[in-house]
Protein backbone atom coordinates (compact mmCIF):
# COMPACT_ATOMS: atom_id res chain seq x y z
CA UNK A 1 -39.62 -11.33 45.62
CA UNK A 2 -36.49 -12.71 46.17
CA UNK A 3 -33.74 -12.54 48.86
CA UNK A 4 -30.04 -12.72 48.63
CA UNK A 5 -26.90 -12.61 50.74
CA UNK A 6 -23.98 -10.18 49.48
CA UNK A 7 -20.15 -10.64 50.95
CA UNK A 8 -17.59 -8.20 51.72
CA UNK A 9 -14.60 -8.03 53.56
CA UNK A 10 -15.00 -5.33 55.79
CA UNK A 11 -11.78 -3.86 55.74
CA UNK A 12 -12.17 -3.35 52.18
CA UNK A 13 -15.82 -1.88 52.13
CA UNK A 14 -17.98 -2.73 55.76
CA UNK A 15 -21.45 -2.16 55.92
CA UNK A 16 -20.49 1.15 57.65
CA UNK A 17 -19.15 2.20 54.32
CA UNK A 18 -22.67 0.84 52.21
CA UNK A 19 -24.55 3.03 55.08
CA UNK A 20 -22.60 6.17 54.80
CA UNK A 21 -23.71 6.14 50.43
CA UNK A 22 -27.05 6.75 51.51
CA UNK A 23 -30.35 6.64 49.69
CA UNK A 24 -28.19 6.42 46.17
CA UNK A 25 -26.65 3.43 47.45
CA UNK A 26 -23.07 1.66 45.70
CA UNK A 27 -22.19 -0.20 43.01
CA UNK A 28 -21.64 -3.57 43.51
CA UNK A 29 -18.75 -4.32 41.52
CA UNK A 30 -15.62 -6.55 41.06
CA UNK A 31 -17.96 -9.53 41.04
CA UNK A 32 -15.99 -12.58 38.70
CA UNK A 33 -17.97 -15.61 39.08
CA UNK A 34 -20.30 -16.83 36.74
CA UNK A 35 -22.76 -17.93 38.93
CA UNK A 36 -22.75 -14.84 41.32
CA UNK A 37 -23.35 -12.73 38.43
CA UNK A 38 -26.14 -14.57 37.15
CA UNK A 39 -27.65 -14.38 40.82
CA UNK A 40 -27.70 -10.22 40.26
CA UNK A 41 -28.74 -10.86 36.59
CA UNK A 42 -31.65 -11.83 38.42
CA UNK A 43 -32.24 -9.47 40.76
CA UNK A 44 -35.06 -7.19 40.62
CA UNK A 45 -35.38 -3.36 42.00
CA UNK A 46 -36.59 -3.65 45.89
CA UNK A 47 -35.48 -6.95 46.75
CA UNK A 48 -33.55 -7.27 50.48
CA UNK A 49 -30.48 -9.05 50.85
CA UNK A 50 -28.09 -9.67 54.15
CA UNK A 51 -25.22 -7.68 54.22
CA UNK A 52 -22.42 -10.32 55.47
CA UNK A 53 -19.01 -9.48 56.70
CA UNK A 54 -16.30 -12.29 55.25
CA UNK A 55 -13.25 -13.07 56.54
CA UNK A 56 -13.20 -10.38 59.72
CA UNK A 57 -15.88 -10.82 61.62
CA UNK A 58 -17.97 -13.54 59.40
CA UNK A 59 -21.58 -12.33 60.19
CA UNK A 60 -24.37 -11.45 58.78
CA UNK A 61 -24.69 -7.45 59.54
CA UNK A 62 -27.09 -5.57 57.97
CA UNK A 63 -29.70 -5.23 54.83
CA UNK A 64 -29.58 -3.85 52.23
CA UNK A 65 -31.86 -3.52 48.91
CA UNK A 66 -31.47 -3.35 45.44
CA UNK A 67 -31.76 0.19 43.85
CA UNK A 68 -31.17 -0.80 40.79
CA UNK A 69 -30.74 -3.98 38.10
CA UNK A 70 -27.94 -5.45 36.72
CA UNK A 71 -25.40 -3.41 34.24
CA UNK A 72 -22.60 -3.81 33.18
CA UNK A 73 -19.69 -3.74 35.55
CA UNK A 74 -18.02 -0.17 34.91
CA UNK A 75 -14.55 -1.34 37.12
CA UNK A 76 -13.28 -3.84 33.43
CA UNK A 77 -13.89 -3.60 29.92
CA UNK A 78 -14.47 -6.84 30.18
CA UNK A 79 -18.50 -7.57 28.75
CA UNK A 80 -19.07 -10.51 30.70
CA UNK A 81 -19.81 -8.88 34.13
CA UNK A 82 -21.85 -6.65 35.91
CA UNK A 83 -23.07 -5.18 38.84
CA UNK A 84 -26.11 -4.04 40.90
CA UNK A 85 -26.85 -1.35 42.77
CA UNK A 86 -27.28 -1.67 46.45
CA UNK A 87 -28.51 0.81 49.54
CA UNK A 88 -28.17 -0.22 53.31
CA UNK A 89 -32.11 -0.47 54.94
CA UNK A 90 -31.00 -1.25 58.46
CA UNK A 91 -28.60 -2.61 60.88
CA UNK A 92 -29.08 -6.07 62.16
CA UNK A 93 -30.06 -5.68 65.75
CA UNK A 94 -28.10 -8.45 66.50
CA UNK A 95 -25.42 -9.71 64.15
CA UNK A 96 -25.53 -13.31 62.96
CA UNK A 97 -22.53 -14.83 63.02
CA UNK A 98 -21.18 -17.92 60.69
CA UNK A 99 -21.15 -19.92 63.65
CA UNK A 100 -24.73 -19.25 64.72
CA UNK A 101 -26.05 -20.32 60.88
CA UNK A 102 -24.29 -23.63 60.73
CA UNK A 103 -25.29 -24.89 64.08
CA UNK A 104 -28.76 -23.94 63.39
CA UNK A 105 -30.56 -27.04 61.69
CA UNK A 106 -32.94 -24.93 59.64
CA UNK A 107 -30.34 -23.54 57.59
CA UNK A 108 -28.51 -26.60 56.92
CA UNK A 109 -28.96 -26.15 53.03
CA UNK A 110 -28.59 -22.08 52.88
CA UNK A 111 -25.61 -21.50 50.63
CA UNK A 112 -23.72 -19.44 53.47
CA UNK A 113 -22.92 -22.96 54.71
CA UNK A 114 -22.93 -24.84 51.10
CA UNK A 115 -21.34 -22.72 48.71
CA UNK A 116 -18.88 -20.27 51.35
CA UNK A 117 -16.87 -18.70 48.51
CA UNK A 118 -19.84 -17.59 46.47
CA UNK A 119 -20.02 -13.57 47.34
CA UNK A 120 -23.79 -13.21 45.84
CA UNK A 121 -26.17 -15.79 47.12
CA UNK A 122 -29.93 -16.62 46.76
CA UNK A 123 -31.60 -16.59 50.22
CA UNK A 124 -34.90 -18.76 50.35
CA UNK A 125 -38.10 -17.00 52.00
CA UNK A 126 -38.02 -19.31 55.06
CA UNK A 127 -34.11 -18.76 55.38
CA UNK A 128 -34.74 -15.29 55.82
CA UNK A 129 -37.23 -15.22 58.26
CA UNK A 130 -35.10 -17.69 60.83
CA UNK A 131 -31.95 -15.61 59.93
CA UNK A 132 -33.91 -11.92 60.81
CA UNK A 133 -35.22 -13.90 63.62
CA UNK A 134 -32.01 -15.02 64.88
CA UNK A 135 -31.04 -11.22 64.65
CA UNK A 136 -33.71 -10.02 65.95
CA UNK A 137 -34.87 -7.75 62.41
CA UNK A 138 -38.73 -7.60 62.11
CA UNK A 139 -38.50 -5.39 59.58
């Protein structure tokens, strides 16, 4: 399975908000970049990602799962996009912040550091082990 890292300014939805939708989980929509949509085009139902505040606070906080696969995006009528459907799992213990990933030689190459302004990212297997190990999430 595959892991992934969705971005969200938390003023405008927080990781709060994604925990407070429950078992039904939230649309993730208002995605408009090609290659962020492709990323949940690929997504299958149970994978984790990182929940990641952007811009206010810029750390990783929680995960999250998908609940369900890419449709399209219901917020345009626009047939290019869609949209998953995510559902908070768990707090990090420990939030992992921006700074913590980019002095951290191991993940060097993760796409939090390469590609900043993509909000849906791949995650490789062995950057999400040192990441939930940085946090402290064994789950």
């Amino acid at each position: 399975m595959a892991q992934w890292l969705f971005k969200s300014e938390p003023d405008v939805w927080s990781f709060d908000m994604q925990k407070a939708k429950g078992a039904e989980g939230e649309l993730w929509t208002g995605v408009r970049n090609y290659l962020a949509r492709n990323n949940m085009r690929a997504m299958q139902i149970g994978e984790r990602g990182f929940f990641y505040h952007s811009n206010i606070g810029l750390e990783i906080v929680g995960i999250v799962e998908i609940c369900a696969l890419s449709r399209p995006d219901p917020t345009t009528d626009d047939p290019r996009w869609d949209c998953v459907t995510i559902r908070a799992v768990a707090d990090m213990p420990k939030p992992v912040s921006l700074k913590d990933v980019k002095a951290n030689p191991a993940l060097a190459q993760m796409s939090l550091v390469t590609s900043m302004r993509l909000s849906v990212q791949p995650v490789t297997e062995a950057e999400w082990a040192e990441v939930c190990r940085m946090g402290g999430y064994s789950g």
